[in-house]
Structure formats: C-alpha cells, structure tokens
C-alpha atoms as a PDB file:
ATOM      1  CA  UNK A   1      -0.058 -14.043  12.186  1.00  0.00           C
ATOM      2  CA  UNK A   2      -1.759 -15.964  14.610  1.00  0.00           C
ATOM      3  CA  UNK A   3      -3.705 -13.673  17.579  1.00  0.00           C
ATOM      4  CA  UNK A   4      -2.133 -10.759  16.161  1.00  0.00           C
ATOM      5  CA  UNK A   5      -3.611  -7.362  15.058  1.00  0.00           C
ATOM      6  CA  UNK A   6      -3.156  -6.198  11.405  1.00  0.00           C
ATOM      7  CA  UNK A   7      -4.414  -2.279  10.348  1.00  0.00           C
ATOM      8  CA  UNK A   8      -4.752  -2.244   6.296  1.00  0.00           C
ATOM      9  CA  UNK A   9      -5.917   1.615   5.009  1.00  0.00           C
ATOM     10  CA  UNK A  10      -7.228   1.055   1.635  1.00  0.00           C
ATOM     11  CA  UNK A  11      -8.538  -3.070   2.523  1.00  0.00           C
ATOM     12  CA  UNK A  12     -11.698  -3.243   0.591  1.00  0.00           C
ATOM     13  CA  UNK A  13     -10.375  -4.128  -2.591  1.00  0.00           C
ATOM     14  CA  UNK A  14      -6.620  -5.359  -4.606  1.00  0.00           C
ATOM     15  CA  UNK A  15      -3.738  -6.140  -3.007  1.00  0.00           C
ATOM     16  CA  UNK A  16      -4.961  -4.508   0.405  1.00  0.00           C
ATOM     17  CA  UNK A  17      -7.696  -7.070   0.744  1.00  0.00           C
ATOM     18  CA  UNK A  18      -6.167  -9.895  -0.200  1.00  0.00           C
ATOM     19  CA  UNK A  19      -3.732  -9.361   2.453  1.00  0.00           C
ATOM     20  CA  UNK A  20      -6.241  -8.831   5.331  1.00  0.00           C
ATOM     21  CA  UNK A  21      -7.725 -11.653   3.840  1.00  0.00           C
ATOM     22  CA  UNK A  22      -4.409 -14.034   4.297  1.00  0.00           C
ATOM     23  CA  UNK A  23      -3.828 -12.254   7.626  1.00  0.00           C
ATOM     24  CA  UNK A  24      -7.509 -13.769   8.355  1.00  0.00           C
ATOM     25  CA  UNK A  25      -6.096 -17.212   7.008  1.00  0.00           C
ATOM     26  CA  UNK A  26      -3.531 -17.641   9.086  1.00  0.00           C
ATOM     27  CA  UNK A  27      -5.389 -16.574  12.209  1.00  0.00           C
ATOM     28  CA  UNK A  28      -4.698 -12.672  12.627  1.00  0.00           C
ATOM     29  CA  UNK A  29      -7.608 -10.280  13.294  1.00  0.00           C
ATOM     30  CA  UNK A  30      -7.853  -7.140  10.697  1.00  0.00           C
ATOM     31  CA  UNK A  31      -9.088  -3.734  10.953  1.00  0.00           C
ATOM     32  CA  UNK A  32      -9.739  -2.224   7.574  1.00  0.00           C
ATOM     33  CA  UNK A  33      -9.874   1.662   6.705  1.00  0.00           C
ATOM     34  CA  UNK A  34     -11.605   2.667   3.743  1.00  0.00           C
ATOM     35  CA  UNK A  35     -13.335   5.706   1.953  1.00  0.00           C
ATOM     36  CA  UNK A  36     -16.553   4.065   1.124  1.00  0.00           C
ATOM     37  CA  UNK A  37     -18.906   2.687   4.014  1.00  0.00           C
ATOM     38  CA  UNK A  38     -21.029   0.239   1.700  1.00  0.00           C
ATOM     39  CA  UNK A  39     -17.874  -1.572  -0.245  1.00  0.00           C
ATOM     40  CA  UNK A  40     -15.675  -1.647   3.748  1.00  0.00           C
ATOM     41  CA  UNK A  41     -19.145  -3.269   4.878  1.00  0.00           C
ATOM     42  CA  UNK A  42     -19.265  -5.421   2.273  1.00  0.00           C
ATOM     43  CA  UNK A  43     -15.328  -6.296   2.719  1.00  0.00           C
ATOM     44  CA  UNK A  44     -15.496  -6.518   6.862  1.00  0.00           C
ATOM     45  CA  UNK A  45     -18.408  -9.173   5.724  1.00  0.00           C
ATOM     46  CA  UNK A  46     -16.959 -11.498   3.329  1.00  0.00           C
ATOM     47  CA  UNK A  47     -14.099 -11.681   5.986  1.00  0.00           C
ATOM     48  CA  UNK A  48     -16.048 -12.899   9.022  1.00  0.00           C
ATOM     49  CA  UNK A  49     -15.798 -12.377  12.836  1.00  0.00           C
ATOM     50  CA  UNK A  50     -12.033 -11.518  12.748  1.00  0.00           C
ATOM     51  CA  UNK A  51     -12.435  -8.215  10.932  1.00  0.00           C
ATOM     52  CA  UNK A  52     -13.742  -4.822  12.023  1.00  0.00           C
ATOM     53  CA  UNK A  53     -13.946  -1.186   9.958  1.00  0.00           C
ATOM     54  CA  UNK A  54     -14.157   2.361  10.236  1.00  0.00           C
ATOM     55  CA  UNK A  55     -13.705   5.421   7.460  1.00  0.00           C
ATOM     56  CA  UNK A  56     -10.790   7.112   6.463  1.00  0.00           C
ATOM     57  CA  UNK A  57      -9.809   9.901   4.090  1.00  0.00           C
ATOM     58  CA  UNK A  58      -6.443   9.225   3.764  1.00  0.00           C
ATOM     59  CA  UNK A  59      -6.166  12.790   2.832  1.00  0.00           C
ATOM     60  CA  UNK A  60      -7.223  14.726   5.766  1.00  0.00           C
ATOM     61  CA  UNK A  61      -5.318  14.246   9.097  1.00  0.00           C
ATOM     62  CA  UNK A  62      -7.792  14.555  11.326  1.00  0.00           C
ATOM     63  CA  UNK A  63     -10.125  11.351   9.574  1.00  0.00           C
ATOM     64  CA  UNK A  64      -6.757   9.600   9.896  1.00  0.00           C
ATOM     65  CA  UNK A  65      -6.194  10.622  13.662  1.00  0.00           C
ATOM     66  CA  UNK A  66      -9.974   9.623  14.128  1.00  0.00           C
ATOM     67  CA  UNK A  67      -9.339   6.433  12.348  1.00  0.00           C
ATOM     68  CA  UNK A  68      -6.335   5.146  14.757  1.00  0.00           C
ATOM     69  CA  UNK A  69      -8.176   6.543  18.463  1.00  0.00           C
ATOM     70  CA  UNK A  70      -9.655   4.184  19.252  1.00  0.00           C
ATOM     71  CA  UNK A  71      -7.009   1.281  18.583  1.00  0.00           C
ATOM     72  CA  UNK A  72      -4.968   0.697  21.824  1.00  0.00           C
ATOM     73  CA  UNK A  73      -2.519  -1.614  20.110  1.00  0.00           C
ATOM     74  CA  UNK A  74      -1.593  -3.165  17.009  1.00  0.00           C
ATOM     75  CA  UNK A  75       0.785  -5.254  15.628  1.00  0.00           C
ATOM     76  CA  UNK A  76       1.258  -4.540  12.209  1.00  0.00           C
ATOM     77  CA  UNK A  77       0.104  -1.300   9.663  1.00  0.00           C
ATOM     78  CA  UNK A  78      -0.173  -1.561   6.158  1.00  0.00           C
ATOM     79  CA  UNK A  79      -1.827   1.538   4.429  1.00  0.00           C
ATOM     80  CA  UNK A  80      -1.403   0.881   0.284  1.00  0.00           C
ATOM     81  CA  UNK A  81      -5.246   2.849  -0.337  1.00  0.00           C
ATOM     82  CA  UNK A  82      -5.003   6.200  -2.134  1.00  0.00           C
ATOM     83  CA  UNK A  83      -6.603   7.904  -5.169  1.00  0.00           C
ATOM     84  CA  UNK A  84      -3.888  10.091  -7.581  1.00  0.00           C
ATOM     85  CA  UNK A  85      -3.273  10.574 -11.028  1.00  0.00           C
ATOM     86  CA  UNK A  86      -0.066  11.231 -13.157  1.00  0.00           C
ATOM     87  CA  UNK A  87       0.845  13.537 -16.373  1.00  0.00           C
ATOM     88  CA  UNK A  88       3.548  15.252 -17.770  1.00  0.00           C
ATOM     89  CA  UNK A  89       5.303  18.235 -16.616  1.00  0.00           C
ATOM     90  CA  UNK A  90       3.627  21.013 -18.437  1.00  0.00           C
ATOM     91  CA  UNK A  91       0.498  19.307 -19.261  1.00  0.00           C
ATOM     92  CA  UNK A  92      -0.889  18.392 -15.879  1.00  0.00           C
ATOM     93  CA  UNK A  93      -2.464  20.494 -13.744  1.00  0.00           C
ATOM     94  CA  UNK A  94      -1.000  21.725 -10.496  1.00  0.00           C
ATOM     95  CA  UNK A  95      -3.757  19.974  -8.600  1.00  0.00           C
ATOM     96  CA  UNK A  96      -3.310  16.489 -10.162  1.00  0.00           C
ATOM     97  CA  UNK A  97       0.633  16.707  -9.965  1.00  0.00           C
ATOM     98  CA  UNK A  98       0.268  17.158  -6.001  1.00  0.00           C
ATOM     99  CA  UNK A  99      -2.074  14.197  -5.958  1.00  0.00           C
ATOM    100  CA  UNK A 100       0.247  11.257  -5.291  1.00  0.00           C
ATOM    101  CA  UNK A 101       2.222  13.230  -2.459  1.00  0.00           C
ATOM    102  CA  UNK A 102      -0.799  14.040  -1.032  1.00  0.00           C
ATOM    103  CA  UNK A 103      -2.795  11.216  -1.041  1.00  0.00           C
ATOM    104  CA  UNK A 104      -0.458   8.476  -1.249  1.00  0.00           C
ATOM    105  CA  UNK A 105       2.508   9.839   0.746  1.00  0.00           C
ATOM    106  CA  UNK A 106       0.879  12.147   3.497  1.00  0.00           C
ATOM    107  CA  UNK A 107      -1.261   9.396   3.527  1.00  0.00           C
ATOM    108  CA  UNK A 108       1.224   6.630   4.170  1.00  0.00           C
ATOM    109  CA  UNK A 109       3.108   9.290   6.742  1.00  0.00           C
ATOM    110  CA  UNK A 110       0.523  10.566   8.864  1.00  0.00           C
ATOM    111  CA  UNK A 111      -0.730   6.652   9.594  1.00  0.00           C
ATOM    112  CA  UNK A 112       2.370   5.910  10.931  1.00  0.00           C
ATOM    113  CA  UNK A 113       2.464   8.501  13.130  1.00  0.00           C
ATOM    114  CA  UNK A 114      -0.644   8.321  14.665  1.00  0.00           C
ATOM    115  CA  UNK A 115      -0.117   4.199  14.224  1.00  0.00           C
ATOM    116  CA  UNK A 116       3.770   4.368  15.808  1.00  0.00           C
ATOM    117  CA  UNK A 117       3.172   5.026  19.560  1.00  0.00           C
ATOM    118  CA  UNK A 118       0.410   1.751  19.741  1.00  0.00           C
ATOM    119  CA  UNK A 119       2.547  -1.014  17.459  1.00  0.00           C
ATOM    120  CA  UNK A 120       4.178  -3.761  19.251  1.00  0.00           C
ATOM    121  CA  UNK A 121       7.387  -3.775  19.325  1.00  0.00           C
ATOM    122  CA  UNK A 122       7.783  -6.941  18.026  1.00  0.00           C
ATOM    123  CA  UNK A 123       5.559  -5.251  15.178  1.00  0.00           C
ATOM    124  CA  UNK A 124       6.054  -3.917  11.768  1.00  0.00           C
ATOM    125  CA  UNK A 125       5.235  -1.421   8.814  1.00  0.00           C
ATOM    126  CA  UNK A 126       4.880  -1.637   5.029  1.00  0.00           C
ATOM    127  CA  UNK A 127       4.838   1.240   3.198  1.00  0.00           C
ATOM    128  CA  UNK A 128       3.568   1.205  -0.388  1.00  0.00           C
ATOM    129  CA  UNK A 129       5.618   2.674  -3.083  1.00  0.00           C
ATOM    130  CA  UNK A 130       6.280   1.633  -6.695  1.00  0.00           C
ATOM    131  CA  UNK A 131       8.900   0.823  -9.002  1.00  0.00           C
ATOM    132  CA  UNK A 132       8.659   3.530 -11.056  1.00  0.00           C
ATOM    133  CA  UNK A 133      10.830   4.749  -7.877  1.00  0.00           C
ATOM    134  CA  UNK A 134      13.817   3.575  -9.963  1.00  0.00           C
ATOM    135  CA  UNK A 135      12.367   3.434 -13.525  1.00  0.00           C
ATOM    136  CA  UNK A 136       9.958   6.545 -14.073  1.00  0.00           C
ATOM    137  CA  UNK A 137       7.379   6.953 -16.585  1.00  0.00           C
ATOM    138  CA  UNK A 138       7.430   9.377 -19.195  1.00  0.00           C
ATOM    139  CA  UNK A 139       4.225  11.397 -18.263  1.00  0.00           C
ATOM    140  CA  UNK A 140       4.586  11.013 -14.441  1.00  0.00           C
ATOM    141  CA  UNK A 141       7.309  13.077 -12.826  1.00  0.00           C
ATOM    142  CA  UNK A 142       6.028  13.992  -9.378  1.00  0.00           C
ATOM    143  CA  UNK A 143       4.098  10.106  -9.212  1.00  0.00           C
ATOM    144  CA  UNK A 144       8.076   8.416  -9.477  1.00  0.00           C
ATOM    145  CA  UNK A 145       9.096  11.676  -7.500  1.00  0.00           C
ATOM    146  CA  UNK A 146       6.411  10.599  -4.662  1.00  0.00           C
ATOM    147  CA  UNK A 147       7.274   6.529  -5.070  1.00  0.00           C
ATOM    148  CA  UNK A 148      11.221   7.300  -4.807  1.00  0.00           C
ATOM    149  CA  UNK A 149      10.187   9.086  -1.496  1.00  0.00           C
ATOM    150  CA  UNK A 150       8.600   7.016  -0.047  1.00  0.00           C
ATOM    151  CA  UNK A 151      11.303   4.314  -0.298  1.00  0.00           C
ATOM    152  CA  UNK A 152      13.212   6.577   1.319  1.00  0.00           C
ATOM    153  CA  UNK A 153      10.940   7.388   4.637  1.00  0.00           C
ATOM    154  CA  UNK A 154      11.104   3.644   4.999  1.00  0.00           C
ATOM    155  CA  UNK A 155      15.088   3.141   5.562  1.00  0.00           C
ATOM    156  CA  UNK A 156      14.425   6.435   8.186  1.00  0.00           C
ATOM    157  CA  UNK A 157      11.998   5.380  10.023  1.00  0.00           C
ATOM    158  CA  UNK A 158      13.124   2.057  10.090  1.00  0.00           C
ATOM    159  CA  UNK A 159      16.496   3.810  12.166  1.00  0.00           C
ATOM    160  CA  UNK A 160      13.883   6.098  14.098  1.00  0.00           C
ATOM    161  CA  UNK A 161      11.285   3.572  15.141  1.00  0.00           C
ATOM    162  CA  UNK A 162      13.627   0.795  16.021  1.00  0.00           C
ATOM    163  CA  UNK A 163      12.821  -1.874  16.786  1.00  0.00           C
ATOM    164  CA  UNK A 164       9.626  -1.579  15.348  1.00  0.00           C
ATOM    165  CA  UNK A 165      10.717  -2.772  11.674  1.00  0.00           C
ATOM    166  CA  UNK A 166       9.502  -0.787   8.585  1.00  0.00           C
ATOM    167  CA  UNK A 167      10.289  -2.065   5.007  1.00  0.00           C
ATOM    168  CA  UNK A 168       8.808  -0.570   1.920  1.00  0.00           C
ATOM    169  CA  UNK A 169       7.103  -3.012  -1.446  1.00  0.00           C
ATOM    170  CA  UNK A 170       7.716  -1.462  -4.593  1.00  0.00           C
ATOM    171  CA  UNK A 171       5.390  -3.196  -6.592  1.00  0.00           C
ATOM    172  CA  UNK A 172       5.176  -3.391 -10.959  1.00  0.00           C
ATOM    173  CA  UNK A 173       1.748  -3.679 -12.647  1.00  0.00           C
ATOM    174  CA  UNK A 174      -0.613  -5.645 -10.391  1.00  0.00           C
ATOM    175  CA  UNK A 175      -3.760  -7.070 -12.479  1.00  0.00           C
ATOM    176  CA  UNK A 176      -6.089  -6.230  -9.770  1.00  0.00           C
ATOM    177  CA  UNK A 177      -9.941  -5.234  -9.761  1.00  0.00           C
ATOM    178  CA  UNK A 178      -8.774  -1.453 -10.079  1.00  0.00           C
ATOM    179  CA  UNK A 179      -7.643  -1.784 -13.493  1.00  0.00           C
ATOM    180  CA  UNK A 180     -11.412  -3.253 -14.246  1.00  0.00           C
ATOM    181  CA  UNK A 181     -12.455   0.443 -13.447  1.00  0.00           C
ATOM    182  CA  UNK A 182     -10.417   1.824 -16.249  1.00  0.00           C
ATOM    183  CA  UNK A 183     -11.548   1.347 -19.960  1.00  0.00           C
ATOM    184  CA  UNK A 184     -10.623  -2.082 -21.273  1.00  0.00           C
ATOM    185  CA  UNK A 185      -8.738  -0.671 -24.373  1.00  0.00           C
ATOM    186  CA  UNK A 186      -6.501   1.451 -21.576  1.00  0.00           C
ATOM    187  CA  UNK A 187      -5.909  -1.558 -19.563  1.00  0.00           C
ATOM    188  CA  UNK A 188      -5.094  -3.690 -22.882  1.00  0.00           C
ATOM    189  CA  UNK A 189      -2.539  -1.238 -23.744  1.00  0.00           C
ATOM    190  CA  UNK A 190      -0.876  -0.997 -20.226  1.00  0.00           C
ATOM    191  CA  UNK A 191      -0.911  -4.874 -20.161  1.00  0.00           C
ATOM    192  CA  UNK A 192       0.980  -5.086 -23.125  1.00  0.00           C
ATOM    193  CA  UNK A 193       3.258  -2.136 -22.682  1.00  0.00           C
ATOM    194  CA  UNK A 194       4.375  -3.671 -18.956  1.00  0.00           C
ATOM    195  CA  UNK A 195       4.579  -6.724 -20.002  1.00  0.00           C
ATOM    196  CA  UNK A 196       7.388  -5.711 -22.929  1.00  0.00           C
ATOM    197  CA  UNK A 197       9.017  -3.998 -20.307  1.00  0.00           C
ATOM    198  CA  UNK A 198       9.489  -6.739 -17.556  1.00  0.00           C
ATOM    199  CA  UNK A 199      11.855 -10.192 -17.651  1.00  0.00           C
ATOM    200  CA  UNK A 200       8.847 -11.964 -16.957  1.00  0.00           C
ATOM    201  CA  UNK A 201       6.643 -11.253 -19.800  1.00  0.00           C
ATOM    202  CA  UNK A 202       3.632 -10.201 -17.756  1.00  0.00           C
ATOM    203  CA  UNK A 203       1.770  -7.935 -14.924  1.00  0.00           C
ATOM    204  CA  UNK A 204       1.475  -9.531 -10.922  1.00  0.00           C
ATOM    205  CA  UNK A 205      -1.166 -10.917  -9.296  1.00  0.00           C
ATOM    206  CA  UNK A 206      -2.520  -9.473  -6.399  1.00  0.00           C
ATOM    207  CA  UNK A 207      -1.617 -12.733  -4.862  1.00  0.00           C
ATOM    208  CA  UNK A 208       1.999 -11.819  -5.318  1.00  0.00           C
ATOM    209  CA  UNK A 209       1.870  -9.024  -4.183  1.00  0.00           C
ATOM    210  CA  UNK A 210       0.069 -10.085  -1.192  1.00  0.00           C
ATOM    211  CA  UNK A 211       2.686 -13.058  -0.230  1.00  0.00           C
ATOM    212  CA  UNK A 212       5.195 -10.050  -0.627  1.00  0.00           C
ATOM    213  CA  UNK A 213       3.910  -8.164   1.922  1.00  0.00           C
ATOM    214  CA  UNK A 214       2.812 -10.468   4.386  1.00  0.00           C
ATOM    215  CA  UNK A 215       6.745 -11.869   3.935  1.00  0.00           C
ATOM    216  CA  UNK A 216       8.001  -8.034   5.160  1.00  0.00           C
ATOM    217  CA  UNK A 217       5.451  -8.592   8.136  1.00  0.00           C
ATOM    218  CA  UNK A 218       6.203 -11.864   9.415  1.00  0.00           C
ATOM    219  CA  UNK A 219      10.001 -11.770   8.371  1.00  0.00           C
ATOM    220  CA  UNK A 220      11.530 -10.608  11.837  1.00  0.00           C
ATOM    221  CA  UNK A 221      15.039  -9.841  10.194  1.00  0.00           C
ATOM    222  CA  UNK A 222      14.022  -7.884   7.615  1.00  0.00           C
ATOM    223  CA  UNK A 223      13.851  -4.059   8.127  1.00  0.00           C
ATOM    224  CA  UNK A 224      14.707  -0.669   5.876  1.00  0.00           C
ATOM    225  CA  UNK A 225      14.241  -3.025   2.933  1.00  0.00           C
ATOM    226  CA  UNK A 226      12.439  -2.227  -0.011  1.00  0.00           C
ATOM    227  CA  UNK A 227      11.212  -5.619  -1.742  1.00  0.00           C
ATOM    228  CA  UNK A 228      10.631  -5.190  -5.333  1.00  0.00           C
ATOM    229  CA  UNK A 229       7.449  -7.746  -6.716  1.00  0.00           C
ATOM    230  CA  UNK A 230       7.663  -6.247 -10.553  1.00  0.00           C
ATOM    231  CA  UNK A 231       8.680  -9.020 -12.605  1.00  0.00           C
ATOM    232  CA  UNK A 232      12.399  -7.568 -13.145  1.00  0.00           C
ATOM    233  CA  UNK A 233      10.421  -4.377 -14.294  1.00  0.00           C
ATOM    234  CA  UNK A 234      13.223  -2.509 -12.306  1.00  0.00           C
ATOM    235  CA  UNK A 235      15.648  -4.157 -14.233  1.00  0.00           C
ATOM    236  CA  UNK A 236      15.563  -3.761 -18.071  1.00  0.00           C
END
C-alpha cells in the first residue's frame, strides 16, 4: 500500500477505519467520507498526516459527486458506511424496506461511478455486501435481497471496468463499536444466536474483516470474487 491512495466512505468507525488505519500502516495515504464532521475529525486525527476528510451522504448523489471532485486520482475505493434497517415482509414499513437499497447499494453504486474514471488502473474496488446474500434472515427480505445484489454488481463491473479489479466481502457478524450503539441485551442475543449458527462458534473481529479487505486490494489476481469472512456462517 505503500504511496498509494485509498478512498474509504463510511471510515470513522468499524471495519472502515480499521482498514484506513492498516492502509496508514503500511504506508498508503487515506481519504475518509463520513456523515458526521466532529467523529471524521476526530478519525482524520487519530490517523495523522496521511489522512484527509470531507462529508458524504451516501444517500444523495450529488454529496457523493461533491465528495469525489476534487480527487484527481486514486488507487483504491472502499465504501462499507450506510445506515438501514430490516423487518419482515408485512410488518415493515415501505420506507425502512427501501433502506438498504438505498443507502447501502445506491450508495456503494453511485461511488463507483463517480470513483471509476480517476482509479488507477492498476487499482481496485471492494464492495460491501453480507452473507445473508446466501443465507437470509427471517425478518429481512429486501436487506438479503440488497446484499445478494450487490454481489452481483461486483462480478459486472469487474467485466466492465477491466482491468480495474472489483471483488465484493460478504462479511458474518463483526463485533465492532456499532453493535455498542444497540442495547446490550440485543447485542447479547445476536451474539449468541450467530454464534450457534457459524462453524466457528463466534462473531469476527473487525480485524478480520479488515485483513479481508485489504487482501482483495493488494491481491492483483483476484477480481469478480466475493470473499466470505463469516466464520462458515454461509455454510451450515
């Protein structure tokens, strides 16, 4: 990662920080996007001279065509930061059911497009989608509906970007700060319920998660992949 240039939407916090922070590590510069200016200042801080940030509403185009103007290159894009919810069919509201395609798969779309025409081309892109892609939940139709898509934007533009390489990571459970947001009886119960559910007997780390992603940026053979970090969630 050395001297190279590293765009992470949603890099104040979980697994999108710690990998601007690796990318740091190992001599890359970052740019983080984030909604909130005082938690992206306090994230461009703890990582020193070799990060920069601006706000984004992953959301609305235009803060996302705003966000990418004034980058004349870039090496890599990773763009995991969105806010949606899940329910089940006829008990969720129409707004809430829209919320991962809009947030988290508009949002993941329209940054690669106003990302593609300034990555190297020795570059890449990770999309983030989740493994309920392949294993859905029973109260979250449209959320596996959006993850399952997005998995399947990355083996196209993978063919349409060439040879720009874009893989997809299809995380399980990560045990990041975010789940410290939630009350800890909820997160207790989602621990335990994942952790029946997976080979491995537990959530990720956001350090796995990380290593997974930086491996589909620096991995210059790898491309319409989707890397599954879950713990053989997938699986059982």
């Amino acid at each position: 990662m050395k001297d190279q240039l590293v765009v992470v939407i949603g890099g104040t916090s979980g697994i999108g920080f710690e990998v601007a922070r690796r990318v740091v590590e190992r001599g890359g510069q970052v740019v983080l996007g984030g909604r909130d200016p005082e938690r992206l200042e306090r994230a461009v801080s703890t990582l020193g001279a070799a990060a920069s940030g601006r706000t984004v509403d992953v959301t609305d185009k235009s803060s996302i065509a705003a966000f990418f103007e004034p980058l004349t290159r870039l090496d890599h894009l990773f763009a995991p930061g969105s806010s949606y919810g899940r329910g089940k069919l006829l008990e969720i509201s129409d707004e809430l059911a829209e919320s991962p395609f809009r947030a988290k798969f508009w949002g993941q779309y329209y940054a690669v497009k106003n990302a593609a025409p300034k990555i190297a081309k020795t570059g890449s892109i990770v999309l983030m989608a989740g493994a309920y892609s392949v294993r859905p939940p029973v109260d979250g139709a449209a959320y596996a509906a959006c993850n399952g898509a997005l998995e399947s934007l990355g083996r196209a533009l993978a063919l349409e970007l060439s040879p720009v390489r874009v893989n997809v990571v299809s995380p399980g459970m990560i045990d990041s700060d975010l789940w410290a947001r939630v009350p800890s009886e909820v997160r207790e119960q989602n621990v335990a319920s994942f952790s029946r559910d997976t080979l491995v007997g537990r959530p990720g780390t956001v350090a796995e998660a990380a290593e997974a992603v930086l491996y589909l940026m620096t991995n210059t053979y790898t491309t319409g992949s989707v890397l599954y970090p879950d713990g053989g969630f997938s699986l059982r």
